[in-house]
Protein backbone atom coordinates (compact mmCIF):
# COMPACT_ATOMS: atom_id res chain seq x y z
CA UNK A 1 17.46 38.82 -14.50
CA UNK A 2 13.92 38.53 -15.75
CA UNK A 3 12.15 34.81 -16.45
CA UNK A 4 12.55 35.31 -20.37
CA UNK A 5 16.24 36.04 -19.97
CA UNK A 6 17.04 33.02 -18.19
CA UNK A 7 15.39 31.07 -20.05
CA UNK A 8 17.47 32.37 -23.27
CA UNK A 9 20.94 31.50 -20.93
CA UNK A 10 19.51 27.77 -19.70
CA UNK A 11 18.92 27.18 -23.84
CA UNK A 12 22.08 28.54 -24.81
CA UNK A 13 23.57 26.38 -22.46
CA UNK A 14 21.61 23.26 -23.67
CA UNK A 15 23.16 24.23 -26.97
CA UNK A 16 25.85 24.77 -26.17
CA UNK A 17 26.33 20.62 -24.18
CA UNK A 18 24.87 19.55 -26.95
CA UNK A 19 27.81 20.64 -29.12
CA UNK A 20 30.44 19.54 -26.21
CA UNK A 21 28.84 15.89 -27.08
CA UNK A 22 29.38 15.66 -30.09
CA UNK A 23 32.88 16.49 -29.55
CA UNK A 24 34.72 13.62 -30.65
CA UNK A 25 37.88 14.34 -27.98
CA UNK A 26 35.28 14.68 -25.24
CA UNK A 27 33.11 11.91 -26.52
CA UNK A 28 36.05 9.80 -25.45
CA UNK A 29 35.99 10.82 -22.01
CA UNK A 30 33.37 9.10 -20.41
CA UNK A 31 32.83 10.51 -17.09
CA UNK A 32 32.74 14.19 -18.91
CA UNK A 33 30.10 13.07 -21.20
CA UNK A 34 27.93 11.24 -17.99
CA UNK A 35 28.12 14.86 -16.52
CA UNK A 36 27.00 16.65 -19.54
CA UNK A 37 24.33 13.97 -19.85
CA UNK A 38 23.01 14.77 -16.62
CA UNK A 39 22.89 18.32 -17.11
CA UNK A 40 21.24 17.96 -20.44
CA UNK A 41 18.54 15.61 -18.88
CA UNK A 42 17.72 18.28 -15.87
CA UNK A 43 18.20 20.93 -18.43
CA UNK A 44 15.64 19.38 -21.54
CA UNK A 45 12.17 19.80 -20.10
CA UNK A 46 12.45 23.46 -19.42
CA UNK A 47 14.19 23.67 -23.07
CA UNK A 48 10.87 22.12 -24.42
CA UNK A 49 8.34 24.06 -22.51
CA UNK A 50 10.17 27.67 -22.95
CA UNK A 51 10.06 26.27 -26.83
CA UNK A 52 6.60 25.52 -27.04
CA UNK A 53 5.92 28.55 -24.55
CA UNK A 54 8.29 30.98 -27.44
CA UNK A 55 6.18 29.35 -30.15
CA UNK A 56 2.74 30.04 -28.72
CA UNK A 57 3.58 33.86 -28.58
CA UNK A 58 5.21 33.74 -31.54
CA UNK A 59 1.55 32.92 -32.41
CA UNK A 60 -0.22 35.39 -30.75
CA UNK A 61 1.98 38.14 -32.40
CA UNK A 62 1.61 37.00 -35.93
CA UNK A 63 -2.29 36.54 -35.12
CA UNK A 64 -2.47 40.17 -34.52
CA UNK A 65 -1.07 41.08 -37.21
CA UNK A 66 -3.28 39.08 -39.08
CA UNK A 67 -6.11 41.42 -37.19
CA UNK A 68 -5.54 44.43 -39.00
CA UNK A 69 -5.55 43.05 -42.41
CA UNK A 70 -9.21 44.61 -43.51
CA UNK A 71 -10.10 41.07 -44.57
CA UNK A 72 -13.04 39.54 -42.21
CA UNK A 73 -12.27 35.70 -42.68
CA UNK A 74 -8.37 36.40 -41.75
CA UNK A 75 -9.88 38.39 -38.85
CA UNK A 76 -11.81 35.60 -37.98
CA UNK A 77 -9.15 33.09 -38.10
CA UNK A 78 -6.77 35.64 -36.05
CA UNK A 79 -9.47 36.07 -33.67
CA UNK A 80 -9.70 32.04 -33.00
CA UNK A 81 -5.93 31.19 -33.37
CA UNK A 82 -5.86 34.02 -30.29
CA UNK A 83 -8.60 32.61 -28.25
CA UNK A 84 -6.29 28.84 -28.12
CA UNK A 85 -2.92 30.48 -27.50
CA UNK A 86 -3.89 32.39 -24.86
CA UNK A 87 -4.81 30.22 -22.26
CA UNK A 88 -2.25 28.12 -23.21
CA UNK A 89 0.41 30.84 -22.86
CA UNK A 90 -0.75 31.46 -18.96
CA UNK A 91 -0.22 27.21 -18.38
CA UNK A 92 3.11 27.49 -20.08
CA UNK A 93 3.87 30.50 -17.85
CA UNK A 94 2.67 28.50 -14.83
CA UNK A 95 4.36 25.43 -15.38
CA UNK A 96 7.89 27.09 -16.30
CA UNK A 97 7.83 29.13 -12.95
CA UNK A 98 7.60 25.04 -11.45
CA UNK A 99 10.64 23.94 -13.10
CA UNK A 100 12.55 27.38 -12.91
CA UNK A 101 12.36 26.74 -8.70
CA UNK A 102 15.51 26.06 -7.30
CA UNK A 103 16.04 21.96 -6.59
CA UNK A 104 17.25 20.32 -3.86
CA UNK A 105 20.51 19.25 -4.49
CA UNK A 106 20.13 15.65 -3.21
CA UNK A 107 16.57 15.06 -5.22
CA UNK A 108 18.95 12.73 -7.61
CA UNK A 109 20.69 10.68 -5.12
CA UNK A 110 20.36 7.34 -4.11
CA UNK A 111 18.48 6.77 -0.76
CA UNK A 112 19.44 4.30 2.43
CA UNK A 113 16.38 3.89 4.29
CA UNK A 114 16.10 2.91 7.57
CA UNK A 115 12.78 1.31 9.39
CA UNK A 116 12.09 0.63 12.79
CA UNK A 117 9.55 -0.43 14.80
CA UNK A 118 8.21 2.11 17.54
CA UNK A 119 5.81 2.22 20.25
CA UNK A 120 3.80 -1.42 20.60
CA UNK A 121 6.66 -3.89 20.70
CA UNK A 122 5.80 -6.65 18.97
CA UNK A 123 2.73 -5.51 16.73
CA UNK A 124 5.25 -2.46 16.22
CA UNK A 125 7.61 -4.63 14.42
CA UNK A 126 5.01 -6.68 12.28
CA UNK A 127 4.18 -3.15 11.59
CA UNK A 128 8.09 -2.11 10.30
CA UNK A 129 8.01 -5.60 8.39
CA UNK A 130 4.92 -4.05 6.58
CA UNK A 131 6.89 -1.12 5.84
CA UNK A 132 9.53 -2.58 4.52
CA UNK A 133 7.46 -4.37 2.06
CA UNK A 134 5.62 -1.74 0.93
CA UNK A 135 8.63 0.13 0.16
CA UNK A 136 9.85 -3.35 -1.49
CA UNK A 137 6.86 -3.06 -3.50
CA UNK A 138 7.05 0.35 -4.59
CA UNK A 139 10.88 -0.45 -5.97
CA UNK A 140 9.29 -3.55 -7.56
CA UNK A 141 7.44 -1.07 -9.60
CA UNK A 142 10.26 1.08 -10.31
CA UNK A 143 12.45 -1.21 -11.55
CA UNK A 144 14.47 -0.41 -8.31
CA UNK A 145 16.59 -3.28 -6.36
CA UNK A 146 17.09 -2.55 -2.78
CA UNK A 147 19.96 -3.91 -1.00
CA UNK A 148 19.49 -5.03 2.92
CA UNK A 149 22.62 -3.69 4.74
CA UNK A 150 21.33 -4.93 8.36
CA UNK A 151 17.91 -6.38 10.10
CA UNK A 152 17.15 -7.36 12.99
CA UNK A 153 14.15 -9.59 13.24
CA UNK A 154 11.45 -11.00 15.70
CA UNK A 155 10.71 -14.65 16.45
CA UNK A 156 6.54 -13.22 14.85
CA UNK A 157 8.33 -12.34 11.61
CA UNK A 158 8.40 -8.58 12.62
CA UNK A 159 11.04 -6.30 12.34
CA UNK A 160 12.90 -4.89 15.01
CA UNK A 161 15.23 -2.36 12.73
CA UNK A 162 15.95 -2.87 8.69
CA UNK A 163 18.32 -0.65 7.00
CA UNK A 164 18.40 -1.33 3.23
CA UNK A 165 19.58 0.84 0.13
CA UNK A 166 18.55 2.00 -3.08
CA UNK A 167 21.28 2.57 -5.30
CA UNK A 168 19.15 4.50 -8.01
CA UNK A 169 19.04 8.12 -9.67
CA UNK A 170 16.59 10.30 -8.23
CA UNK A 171 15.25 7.80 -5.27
CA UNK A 172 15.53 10.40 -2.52
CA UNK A 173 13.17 12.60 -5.05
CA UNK A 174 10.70 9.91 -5.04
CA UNK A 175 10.90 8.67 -0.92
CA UNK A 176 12.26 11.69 1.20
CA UNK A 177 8.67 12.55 2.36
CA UNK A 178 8.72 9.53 4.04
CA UNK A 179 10.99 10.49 6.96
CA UNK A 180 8.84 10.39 10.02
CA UNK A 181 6.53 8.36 12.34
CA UNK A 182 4.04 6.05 10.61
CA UNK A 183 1.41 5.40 12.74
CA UNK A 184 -1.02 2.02 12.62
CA UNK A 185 -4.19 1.44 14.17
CA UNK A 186 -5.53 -2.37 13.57
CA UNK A 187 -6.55 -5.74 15.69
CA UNK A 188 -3.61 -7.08 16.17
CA UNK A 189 -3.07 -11.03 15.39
CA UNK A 190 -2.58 -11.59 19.02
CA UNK A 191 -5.49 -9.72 20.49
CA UNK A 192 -8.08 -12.21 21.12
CA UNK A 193 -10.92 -9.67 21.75
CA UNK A 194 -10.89 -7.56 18.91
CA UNK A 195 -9.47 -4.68 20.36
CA UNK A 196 -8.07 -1.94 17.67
CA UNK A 197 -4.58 -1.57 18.96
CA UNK A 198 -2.44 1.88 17.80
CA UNK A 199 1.15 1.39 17.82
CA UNK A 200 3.99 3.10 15.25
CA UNK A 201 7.32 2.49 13.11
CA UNK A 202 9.89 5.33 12.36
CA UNK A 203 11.55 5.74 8.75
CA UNK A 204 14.06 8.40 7.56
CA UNK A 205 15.23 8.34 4.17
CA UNK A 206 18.98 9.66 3.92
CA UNK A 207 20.32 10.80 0.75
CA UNK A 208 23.54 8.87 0.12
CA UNK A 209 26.36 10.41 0.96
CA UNK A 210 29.87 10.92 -1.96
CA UNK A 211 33.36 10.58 -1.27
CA UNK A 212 33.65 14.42 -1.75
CA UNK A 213 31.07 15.50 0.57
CA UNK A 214 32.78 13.52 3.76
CA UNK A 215 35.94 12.55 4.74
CA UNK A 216 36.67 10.36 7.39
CA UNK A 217 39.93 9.68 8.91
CA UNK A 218 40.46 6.06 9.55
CA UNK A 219 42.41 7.20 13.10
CA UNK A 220 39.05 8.03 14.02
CA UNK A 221 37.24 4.38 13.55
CA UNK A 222 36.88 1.81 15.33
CA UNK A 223 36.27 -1.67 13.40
CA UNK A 224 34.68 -4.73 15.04
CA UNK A 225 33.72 -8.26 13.39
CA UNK A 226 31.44 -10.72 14.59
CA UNK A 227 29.48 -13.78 13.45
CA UNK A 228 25.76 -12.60 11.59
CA UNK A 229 22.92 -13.34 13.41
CA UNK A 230 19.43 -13.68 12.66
CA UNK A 231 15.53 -15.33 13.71
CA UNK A 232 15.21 -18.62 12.38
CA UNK A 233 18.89 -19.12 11.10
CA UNK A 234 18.03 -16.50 8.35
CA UNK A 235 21.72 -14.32 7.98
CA UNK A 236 23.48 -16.73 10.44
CA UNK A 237 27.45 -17.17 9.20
CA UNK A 238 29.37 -19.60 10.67
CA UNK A 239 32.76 -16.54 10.05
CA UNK A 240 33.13 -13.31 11.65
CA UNK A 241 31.94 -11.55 8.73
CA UNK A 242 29.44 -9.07 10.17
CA UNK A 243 31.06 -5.59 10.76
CA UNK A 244 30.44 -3.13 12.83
CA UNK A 245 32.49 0.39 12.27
CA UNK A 246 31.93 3.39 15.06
CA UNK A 247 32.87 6.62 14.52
CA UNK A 248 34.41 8.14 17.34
CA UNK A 249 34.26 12.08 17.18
CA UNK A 250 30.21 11.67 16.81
CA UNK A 251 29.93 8.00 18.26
CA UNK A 252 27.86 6.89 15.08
CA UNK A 253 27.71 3.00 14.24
CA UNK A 254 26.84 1.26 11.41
CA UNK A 255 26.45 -2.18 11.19
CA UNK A 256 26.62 -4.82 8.20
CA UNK A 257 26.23 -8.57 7.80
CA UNK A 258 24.21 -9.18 4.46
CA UNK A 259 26.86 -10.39 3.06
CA UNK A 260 29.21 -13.56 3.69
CA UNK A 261 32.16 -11.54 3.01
CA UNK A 262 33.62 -9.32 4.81
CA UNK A 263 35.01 -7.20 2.63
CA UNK A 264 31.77 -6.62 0.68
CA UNK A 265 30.32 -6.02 4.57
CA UNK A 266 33.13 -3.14 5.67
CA UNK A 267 32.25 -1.43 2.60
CA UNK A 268 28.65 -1.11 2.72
CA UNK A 269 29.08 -0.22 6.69
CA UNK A 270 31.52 2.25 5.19
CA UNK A 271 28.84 3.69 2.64
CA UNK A 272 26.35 3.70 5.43
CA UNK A 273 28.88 5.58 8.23
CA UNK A 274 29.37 8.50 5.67
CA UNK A 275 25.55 8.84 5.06
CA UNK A 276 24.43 8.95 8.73
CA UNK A 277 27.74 11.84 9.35
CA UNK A 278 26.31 13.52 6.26
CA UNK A 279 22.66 13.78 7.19
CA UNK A 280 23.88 15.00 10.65
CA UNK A 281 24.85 17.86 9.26
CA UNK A 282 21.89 18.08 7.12
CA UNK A 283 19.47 17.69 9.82
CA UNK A 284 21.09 20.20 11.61
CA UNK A 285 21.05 22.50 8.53
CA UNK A 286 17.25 21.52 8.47
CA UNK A 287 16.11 22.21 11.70
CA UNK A 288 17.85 25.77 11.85
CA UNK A 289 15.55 26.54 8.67
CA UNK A 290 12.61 24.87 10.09
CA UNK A 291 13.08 27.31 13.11
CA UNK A 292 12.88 30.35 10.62
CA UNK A 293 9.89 29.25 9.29
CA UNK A 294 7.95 26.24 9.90
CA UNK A 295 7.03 24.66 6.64
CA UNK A 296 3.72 22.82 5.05
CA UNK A 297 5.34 20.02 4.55
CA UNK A 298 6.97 20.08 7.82
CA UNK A 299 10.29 20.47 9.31
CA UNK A 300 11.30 16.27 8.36
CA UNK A 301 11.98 15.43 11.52
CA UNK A 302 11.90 12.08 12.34
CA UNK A 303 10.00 12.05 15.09
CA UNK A 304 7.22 13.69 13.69
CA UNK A 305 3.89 12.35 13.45
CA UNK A 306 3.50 11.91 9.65
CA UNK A 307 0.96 9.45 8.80
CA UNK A 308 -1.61 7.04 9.74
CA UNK A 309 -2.85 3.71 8.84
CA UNK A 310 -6.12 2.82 9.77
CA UNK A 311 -6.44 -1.22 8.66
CA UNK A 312 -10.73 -1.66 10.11
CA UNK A 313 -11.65 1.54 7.52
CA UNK A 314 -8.61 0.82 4.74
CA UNK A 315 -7.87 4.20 4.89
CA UNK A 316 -4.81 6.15 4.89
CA UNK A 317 -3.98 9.45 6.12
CA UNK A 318 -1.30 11.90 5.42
CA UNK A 319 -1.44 14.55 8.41
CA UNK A 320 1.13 17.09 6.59
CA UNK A 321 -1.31 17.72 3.83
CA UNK A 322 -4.09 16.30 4.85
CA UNK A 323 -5.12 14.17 2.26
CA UNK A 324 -6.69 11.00 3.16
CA UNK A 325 -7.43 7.82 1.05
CA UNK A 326 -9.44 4.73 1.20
CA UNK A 327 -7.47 2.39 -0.40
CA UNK A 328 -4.56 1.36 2.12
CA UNK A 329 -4.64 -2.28 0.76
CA UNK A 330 -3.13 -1.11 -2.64
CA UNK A 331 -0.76 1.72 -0.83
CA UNK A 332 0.48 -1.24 1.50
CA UNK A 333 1.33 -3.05 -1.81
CA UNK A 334 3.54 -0.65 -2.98
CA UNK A 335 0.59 2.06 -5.14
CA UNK A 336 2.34 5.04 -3.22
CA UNK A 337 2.57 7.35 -6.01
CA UNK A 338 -0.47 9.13 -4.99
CA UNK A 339 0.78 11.01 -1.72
CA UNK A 340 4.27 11.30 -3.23
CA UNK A 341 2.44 13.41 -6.34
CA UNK A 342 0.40 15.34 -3.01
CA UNK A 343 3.56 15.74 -1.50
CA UNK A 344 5.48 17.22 -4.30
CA UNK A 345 3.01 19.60 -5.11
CA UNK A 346 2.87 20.74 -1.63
CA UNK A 347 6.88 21.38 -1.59
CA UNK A 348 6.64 23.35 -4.89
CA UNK A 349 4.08 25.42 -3.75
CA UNK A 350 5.51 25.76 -0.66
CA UNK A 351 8.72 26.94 -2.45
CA UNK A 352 6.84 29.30 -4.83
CA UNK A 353 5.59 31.30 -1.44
CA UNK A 354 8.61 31.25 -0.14
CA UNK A 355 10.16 32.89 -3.43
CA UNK A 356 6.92 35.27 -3.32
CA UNK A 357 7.44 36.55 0.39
């Protein structure tokens, strides 16, 4: 199937939701109608570009026409309206081959991230603290809530591990290039001679996991409760409300005490087990591909060297594309939109050799 003819099928099937929602016996269905919402919303803005694209050589045709008419201030006009189309034409053609490239199927999922502090023990963990509120920041500006599901602190305010949520559309879109090791070079506050110290956090960004994607069998938990615990009283509950939940077959835990009830706690350790068993699977999905062919944008491993933060020089540097930029203090305060634009440019264009080769 050539470009032009699927873009004829994607509108006809834009049409076509748009006539299942006005339905009035599926208008009363509400989970039908959120799923034809969300396929009209990933379906508009190639509707609207292959429009204005259809349009533009509509244009072009009726310019030509136009060319042959014998009168010179037609010609002239043809000749202009030709000379604007055109280039435009080529853009349109370039950006529909963008949103024609296949998606990843989790870019609309909702994200827990985990943080924790690497090499450099306890300017490490003053380092994951920053992390976390940069990412804090960053949701701040997206309207986005996280939700902590487990931390464990240091008596310096660091952060030995944080594992937090973001229950919003299209946050694993936004923060998956963010798996990896972040990397810090600074004086840190304990360092009485100056010394630049380099020490490092890991992240990885998980795309949430649904009830249809894994199933676990309860035989094969193993449940736990125990008081919360924190530095400086912070999370301490007098009850047994924290809970802990292993996995057996693959041994993975996940831990939860945010919340005084335990209830509310088993369930978000719940939601937590069935990501980390689904992004086993998708890591080992991901490294078989990265074996095939190592990518630009690398293979999102999480122990790969990703980025650096260099506090004397406020700059910071993305290794994977190398972009650098002098202006850590507002990335640190949440202005990441910058390498996640880099970033996403650098996966399309990654993708568009891949579909070339």
């Amino acid at each position: 199937m050539d470009i032009e003819s699927k873009l004829e099928t994607i509108e006809r099937d834009f049409m076509e939701i748009d006539v299942k929602m006005a339905d009035p016996v599926i208008s009363m269905n509400p989970k039908e109608i959120q799923a034809l919402g969300k396929k009209r919303a990933q379906l508009e803005p190639v509707v609207e570009k292959y429009r204005e694209y259809r349009s533009a050589k509509k244009g072009i045709i009726e310019a030509r026409e136009l060319q042959k008419s014998g009168d010179p201030e037609m010609e002239n006009l043809a000749n202009e309206e030709i000379e604007r189309l055109e280039p435009l034409i080529e853009s349109f053609e370039g950006e529909l081959t963008l949103l024609l490239l296949p998606r990843d199927p989790n870019d609309e999922k909702s994200v827990v991230v985990e943080v924790r502090a690497g090499t450099g023990g306890d300017e490490a963990a003053l380092f994951a603290g920053d992390l976390y509120r940069m990412y804090s920041r960053f949701c701040e500006r997206q309207k986005w809530k996280p939700e902590v599901l487990d931390v464990s602190e240091t008596e310096m305010g660091g952060i030995k591990e944080i594992i937090f949520r973001i229950d919003n559309e299209g946050a694993y879109s936004k923060l998956k290039f963010e798996s990896g090791v972040h990397r810090v070079q600074r004086v840190p506050v304990t360092e009485a001679s100056g010394r630049i110290h380099t020490s490092a956090a890991t992240v990885a960004v998980l795309p949430e996991a649904t009830d249809v994607e894994v199933n676990i069998r309860q035989e094969d938990l193993k449940v736990d409760t125990y008081r919360s615990s924190g530095a400086g009283g912070q999370h301490v509950n007098m009850t047994d409300s924290a809970v802990r939940i292993t996995h057996i077959p693959t041994g993975i835990v996940a831990t939860c005490q945010d919340e005084r009830s335990q209830i509310k706690n088993r369930a978000k350790a719940m939601l937590y087990l069935k990501t980390r068993i689904y992004n086993m699977e998708l890591q080992k999905q991901t490294s078989e591909q990265a074996a095939e062919r190592r990518g630009l944008i690398g293979s999102g491993d999480r122990s790969e060297r990703i980025r650096t933060y260099n506090y004397p020089q406020n700059r910071i540097t993305d290794h994977r594309v190398n972009v650098t930029l002098y202006k850590l203090d507002t990335y640190l305060d949440g202005d990441i939109f910058e390498l996640i634009d880099a970033m996403t440019i650098a996966e399309q264009t990654e993708r568009l050799h891949n579909l070339e080769s």
